[in-house]
Structures are given as structure tokens and as C-alpha cells.
ModelCIF file with pLDDT and N, C-alpha, C, O atoms, coordinates in Angstrom:
data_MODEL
#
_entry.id   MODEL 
#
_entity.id                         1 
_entity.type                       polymer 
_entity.pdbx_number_of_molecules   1 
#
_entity_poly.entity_id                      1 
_entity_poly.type                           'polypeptide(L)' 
_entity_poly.nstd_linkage                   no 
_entity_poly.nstd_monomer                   no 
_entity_poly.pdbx_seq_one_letter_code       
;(UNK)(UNK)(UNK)(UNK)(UNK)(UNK)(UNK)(UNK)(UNK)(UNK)(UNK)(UNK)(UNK)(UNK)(UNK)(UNK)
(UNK)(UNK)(UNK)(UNK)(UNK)(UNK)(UNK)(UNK)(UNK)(UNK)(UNK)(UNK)(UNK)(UNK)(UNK)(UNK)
(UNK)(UNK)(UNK)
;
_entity_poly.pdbx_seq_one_letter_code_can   XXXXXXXXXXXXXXXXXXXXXXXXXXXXXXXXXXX 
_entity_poly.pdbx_strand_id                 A 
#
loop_
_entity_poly_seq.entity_id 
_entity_poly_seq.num 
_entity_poly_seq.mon_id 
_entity_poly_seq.hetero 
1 1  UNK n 
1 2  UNK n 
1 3  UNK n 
1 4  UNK n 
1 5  UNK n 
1 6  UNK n 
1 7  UNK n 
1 8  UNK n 
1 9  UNK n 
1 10 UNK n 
1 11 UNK n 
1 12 UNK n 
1 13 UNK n 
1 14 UNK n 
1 15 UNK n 
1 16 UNK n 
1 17 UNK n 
1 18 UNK n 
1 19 UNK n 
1 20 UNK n 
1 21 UNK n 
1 22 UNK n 
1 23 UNK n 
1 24 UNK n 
1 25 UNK n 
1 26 UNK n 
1 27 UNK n 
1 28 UNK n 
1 29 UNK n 
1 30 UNK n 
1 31 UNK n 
1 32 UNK n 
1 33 UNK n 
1 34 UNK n 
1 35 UNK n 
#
_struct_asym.id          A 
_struct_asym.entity_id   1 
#
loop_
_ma_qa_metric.id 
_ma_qa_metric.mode 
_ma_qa_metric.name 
_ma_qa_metric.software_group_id 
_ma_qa_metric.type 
1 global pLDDT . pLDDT 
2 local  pLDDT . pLDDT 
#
_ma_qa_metric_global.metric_id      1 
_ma_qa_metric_global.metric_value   85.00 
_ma_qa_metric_global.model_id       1 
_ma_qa_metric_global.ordinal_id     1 
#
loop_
_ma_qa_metric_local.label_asym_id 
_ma_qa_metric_local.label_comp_id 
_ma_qa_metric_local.label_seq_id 
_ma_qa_metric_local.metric_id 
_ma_qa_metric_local.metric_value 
_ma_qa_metric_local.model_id 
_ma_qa_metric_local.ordinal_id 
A UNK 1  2 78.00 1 1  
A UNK 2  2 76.00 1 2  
A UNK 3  2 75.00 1 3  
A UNK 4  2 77.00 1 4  
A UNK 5  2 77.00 1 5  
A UNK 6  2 80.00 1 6  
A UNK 7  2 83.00 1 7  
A UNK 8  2 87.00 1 8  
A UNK 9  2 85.00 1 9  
A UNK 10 2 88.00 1 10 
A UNK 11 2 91.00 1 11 
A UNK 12 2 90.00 1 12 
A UNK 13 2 88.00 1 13 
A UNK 14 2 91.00 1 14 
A UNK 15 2 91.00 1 15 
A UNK 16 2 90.00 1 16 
A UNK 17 2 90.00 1 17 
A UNK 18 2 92.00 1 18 
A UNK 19 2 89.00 1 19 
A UNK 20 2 90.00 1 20 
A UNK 21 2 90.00 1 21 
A UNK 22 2 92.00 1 22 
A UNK 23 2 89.00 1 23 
A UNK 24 2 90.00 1 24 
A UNK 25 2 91.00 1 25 
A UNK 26 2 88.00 1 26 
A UNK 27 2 88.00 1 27 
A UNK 28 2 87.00 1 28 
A UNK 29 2 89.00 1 29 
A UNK 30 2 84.00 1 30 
A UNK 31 2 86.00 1 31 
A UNK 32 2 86.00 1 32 
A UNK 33 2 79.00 1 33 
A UNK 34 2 71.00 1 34 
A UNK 35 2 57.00 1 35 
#
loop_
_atom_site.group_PDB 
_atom_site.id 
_atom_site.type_symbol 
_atom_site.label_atom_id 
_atom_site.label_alt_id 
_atom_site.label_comp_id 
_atom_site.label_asym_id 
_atom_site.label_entity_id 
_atom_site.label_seq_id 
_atom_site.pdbx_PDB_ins_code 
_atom_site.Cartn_x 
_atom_site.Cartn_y 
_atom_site.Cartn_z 
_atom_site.occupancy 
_atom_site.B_iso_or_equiv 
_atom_site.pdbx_formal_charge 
_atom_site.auth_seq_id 
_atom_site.auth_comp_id 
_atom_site.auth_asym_id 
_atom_site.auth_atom_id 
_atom_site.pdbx_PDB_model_num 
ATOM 1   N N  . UNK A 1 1  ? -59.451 22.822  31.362 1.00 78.00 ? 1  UNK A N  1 
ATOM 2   C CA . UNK A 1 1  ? -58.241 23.613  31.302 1.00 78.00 ? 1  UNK A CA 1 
ATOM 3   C C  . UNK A 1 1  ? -57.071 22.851  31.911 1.00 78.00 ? 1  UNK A C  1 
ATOM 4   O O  . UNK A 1 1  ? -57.223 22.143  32.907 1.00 78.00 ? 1  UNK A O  1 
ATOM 5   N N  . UNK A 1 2  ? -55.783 23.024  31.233 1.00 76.00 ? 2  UNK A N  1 
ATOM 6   C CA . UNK A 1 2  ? -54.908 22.317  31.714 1.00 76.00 ? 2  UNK A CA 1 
ATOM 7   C C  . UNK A 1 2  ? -53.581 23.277  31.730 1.00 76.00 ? 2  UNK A C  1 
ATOM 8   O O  . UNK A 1 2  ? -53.685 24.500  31.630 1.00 76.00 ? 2  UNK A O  1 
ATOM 9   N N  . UNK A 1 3  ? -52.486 22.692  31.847 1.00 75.00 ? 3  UNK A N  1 
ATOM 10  C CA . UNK A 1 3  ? -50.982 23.476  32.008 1.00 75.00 ? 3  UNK A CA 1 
ATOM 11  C C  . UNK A 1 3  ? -50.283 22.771  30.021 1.00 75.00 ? 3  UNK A C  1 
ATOM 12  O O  . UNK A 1 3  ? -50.576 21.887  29.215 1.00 75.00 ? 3  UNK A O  1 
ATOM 13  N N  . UNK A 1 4  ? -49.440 23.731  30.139 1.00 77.00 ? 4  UNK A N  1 
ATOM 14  C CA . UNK A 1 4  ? -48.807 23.214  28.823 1.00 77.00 ? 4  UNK A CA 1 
ATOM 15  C C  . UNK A 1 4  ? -47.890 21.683  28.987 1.00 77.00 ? 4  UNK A C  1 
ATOM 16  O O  . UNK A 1 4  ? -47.637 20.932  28.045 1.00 77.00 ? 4  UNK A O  1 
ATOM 17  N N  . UNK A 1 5  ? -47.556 21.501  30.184 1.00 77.00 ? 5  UNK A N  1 
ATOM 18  C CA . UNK A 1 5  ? -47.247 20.330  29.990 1.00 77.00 ? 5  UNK A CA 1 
ATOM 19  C C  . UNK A 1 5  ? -48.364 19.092  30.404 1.00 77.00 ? 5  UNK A C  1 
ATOM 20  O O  . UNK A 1 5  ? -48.051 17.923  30.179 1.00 77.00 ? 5  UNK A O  1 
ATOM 21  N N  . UNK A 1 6  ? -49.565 19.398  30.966 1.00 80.00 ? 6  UNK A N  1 
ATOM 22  C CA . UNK A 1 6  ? -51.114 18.542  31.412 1.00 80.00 ? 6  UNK A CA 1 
ATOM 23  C C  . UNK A 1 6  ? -51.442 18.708  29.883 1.00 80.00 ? 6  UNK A C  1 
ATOM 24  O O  . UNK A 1 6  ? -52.285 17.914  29.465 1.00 80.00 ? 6  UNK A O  1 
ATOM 25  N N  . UNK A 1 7  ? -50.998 19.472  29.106 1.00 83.00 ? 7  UNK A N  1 
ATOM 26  C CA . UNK A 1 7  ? -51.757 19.411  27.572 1.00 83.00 ? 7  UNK A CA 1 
ATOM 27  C C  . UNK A 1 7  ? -50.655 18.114  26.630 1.00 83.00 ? 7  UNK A C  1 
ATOM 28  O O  . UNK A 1 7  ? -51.108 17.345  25.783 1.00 83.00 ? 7  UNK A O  1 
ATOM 29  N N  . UNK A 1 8  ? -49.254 18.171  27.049 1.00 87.00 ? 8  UNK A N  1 
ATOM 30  C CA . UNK A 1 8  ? -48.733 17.083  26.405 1.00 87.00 ? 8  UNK A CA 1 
ATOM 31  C C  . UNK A 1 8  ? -48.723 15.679  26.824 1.00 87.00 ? 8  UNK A C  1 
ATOM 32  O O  . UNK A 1 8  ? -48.514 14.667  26.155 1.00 87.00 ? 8  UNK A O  1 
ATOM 33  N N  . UNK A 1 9  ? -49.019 15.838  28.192 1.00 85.00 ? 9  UNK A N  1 
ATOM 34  C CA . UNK A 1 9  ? -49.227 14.552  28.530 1.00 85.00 ? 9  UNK A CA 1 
ATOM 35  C C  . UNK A 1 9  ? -50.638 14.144  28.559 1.00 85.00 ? 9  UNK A C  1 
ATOM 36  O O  . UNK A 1 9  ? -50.617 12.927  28.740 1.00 85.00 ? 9  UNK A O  1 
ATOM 37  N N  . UNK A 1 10 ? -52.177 14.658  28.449 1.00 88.00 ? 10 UNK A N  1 
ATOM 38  C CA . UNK A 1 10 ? -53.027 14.240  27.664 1.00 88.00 ? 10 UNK A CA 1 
ATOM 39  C C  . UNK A 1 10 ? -52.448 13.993  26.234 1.00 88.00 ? 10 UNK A C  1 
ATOM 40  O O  . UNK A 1 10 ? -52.080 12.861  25.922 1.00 88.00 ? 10 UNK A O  1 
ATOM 41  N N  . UNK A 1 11 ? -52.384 14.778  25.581 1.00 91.00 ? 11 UNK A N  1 
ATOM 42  C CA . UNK A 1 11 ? -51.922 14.269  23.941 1.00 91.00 ? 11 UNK A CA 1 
ATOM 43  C C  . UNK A 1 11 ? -51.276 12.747  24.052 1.00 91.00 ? 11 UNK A C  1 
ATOM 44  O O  . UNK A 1 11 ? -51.847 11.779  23.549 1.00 91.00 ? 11 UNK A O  1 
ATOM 45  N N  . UNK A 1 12 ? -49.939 12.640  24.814 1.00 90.00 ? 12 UNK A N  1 
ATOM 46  C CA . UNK A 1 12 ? -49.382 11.454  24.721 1.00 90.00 ? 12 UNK A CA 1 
ATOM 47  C C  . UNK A 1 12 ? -50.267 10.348  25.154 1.00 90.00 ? 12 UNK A C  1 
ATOM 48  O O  . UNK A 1 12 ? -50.388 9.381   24.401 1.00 90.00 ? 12 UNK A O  1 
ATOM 49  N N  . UNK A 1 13 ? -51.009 10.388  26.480 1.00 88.00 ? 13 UNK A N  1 
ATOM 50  C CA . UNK A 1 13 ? -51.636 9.179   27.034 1.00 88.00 ? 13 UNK A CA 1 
ATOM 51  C C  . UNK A 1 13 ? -52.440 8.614   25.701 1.00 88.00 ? 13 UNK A C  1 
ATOM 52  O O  . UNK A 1 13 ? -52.291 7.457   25.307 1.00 88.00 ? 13 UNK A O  1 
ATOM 53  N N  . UNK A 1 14 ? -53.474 9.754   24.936 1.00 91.00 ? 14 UNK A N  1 
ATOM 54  C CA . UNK A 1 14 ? -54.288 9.390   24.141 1.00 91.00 ? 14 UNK A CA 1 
ATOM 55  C C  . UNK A 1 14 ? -53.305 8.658   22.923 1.00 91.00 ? 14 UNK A C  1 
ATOM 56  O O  . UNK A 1 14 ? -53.861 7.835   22.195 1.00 91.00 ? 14 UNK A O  1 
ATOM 57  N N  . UNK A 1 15 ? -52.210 8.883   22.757 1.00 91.00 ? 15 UNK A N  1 
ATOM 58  C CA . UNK A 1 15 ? -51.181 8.614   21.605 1.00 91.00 ? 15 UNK A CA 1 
ATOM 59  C C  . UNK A 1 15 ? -50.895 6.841   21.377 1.00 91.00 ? 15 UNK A C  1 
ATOM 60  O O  . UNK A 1 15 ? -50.871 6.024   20.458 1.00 91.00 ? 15 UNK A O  1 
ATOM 61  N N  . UNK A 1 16 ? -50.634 6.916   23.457 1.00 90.00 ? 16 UNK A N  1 
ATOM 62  C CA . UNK A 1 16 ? -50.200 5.641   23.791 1.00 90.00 ? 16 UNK A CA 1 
ATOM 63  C C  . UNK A 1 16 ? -51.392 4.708   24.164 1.00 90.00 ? 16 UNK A C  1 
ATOM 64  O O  . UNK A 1 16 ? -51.165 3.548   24.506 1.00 90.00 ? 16 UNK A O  1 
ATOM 65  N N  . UNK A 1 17 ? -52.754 5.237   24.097 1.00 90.00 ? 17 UNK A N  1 
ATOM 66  C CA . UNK A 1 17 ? -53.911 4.206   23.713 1.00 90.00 ? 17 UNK A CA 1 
ATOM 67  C C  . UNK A 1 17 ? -54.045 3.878   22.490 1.00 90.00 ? 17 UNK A C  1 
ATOM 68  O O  . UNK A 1 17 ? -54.192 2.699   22.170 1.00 90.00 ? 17 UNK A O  1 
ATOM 69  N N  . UNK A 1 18 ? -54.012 4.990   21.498 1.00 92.00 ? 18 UNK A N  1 
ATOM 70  C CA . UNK A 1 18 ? -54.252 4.243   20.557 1.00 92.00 ? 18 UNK A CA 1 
ATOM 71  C C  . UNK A 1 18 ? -53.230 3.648   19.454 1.00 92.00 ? 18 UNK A C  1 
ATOM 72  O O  . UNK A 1 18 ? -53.402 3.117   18.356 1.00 92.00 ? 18 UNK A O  1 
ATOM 73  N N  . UNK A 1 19 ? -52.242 3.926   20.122 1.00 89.00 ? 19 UNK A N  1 
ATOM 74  C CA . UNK A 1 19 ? -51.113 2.633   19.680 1.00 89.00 ? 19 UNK A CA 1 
ATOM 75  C C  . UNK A 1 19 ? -51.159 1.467   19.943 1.00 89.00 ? 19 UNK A C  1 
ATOM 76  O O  . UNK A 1 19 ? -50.483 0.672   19.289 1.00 89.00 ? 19 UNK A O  1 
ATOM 77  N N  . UNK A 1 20 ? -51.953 1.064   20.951 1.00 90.00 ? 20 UNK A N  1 
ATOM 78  C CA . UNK A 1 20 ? -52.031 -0.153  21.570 1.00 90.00 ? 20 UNK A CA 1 
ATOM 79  C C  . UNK A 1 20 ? -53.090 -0.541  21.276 1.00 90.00 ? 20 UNK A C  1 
ATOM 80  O O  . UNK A 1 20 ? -53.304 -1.728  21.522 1.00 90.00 ? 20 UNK A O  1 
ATOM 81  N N  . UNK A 1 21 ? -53.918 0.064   20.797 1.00 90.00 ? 21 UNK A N  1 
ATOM 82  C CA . UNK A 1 21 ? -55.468 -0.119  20.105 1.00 90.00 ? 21 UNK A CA 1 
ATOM 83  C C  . UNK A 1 21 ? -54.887 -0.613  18.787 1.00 90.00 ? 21 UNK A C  1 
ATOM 84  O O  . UNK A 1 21 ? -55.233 -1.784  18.626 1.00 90.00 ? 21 UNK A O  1 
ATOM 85  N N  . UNK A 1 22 ? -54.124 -0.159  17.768 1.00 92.00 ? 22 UNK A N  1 
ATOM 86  C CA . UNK A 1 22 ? -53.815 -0.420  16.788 1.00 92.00 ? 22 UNK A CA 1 
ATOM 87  C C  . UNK A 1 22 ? -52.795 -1.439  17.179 1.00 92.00 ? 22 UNK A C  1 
ATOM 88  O O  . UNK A 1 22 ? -52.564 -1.871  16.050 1.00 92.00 ? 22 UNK A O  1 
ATOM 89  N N  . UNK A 1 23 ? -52.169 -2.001  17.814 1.00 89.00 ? 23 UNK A N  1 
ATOM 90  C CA . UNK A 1 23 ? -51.481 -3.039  18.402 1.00 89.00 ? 23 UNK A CA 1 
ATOM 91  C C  . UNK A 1 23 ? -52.025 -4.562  18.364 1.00 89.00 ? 23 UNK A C  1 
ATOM 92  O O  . UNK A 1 23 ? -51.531 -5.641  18.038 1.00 89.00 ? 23 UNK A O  1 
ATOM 93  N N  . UNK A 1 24 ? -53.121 -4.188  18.793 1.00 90.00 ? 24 UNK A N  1 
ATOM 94  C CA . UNK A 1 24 ? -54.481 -5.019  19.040 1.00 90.00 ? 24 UNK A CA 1 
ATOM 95  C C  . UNK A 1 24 ? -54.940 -5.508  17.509 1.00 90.00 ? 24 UNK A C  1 
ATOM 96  O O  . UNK A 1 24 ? -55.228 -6.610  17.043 1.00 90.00 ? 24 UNK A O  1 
ATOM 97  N N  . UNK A 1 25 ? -54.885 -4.421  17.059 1.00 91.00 ? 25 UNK A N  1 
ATOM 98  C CA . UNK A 1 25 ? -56.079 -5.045  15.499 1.00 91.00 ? 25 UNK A CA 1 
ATOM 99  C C  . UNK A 1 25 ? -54.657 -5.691  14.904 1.00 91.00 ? 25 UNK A C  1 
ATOM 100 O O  . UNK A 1 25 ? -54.672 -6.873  14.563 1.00 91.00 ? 25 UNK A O  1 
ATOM 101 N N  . UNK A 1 26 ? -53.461 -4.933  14.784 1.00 88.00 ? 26 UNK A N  1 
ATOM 102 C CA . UNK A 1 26 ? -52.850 -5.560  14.220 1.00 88.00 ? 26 UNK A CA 1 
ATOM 103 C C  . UNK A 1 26 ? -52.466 -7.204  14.665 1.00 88.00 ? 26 UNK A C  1 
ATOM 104 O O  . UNK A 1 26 ? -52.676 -8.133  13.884 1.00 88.00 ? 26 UNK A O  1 
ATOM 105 N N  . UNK A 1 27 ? -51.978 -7.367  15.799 1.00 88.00 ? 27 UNK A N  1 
ATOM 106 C CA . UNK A 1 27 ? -52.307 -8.866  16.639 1.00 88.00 ? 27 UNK A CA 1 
ATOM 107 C C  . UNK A 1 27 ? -53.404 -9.297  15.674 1.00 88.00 ? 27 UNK A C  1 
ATOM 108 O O  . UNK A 1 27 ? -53.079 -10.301 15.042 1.00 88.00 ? 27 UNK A O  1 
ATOM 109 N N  . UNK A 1 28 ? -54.152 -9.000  15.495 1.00 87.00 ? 28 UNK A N  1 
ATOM 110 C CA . UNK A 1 28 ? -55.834 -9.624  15.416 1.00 87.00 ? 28 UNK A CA 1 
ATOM 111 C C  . UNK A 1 28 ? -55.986 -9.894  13.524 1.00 87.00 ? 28 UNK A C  1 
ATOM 112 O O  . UNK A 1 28 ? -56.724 -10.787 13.107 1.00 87.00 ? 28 UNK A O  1 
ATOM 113 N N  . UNK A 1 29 ? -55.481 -9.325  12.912 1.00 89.00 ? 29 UNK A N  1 
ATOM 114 C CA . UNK A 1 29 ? -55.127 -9.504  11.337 1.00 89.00 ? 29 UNK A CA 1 
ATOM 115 C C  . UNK A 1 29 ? -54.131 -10.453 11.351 1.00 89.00 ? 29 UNK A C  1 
ATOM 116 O O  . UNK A 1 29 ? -54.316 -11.461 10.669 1.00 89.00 ? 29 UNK A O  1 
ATOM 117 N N  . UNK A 1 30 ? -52.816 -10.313 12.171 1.00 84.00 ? 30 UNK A N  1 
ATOM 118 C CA . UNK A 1 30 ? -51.749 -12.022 11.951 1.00 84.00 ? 30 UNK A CA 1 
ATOM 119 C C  . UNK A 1 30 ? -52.725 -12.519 12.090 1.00 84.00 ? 30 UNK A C  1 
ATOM 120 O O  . UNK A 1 30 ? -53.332 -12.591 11.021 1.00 84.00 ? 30 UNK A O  1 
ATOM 121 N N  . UNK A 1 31 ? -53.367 -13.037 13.106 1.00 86.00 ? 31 UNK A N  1 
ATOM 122 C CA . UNK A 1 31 ? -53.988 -14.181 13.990 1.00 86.00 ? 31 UNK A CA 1 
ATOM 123 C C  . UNK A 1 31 ? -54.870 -14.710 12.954 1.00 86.00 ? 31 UNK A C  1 
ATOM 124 O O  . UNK A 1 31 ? -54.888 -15.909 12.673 1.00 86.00 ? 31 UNK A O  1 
ATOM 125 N N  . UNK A 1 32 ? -55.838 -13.556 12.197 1.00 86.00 ? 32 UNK A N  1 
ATOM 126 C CA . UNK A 1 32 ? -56.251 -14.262 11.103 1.00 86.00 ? 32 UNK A CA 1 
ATOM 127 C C  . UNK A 1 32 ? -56.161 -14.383 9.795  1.00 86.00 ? 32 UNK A C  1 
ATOM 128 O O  . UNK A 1 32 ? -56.919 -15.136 9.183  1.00 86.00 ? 32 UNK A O  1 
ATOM 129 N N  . UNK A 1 33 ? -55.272 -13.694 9.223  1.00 79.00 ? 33 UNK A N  1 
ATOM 130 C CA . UNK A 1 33 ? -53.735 -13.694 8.198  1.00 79.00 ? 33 UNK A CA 1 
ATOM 131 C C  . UNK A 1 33 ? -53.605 -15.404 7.941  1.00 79.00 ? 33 UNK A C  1 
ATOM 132 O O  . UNK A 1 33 ? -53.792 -16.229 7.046  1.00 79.00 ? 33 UNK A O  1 
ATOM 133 N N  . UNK A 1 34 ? -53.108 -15.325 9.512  1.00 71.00 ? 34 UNK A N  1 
ATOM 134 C CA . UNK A 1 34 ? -52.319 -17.124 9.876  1.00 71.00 ? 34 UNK A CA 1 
ATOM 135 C C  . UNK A 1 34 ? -53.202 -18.077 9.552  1.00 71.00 ? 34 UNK A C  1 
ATOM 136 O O  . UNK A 1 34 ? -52.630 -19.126 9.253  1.00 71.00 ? 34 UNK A O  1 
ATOM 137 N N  . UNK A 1 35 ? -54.453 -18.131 9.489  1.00 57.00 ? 35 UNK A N  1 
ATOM 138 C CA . UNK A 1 35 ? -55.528 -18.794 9.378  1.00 57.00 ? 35 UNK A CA 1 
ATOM 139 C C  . UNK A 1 35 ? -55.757 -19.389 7.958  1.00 57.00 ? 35 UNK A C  1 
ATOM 140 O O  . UNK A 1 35 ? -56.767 -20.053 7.723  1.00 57.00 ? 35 UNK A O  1 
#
């Protein structure tokens, strides 16, 4: 259980992992794109 704003800032944290997860693969497709 959380508060309405402990509910948007879970949502966001998870938002801003996996942006950076997809950050990552994308890095990782140039890298071997470039290849």
C-alpha cells in the first residue's frame, strides 16, 4: 500500500529504469550496427 503520490513515484522510478534499460540495448545495436 502506498499514498497517491508513493504510487507516482513508483510508476516513474520503474519508467526511469526502463528507459535506461532500453538506453542500454539501444547503445548495444549502434555498437553492433557499427560493426
Amino acid at each position: 500500500k502506498r499514498s497517491l503520490i508513493g504510487l507516482v513515484r513508483t510508476i516513474g522510478a520503474r519508467q526511469t529504469r526502463l528507459r535506461e534499460q532500453l538506453d542500454r540495448i539501444e547503445a548495444k545495436l549502434d555498437q553492433l550496427g557499427g560493426k
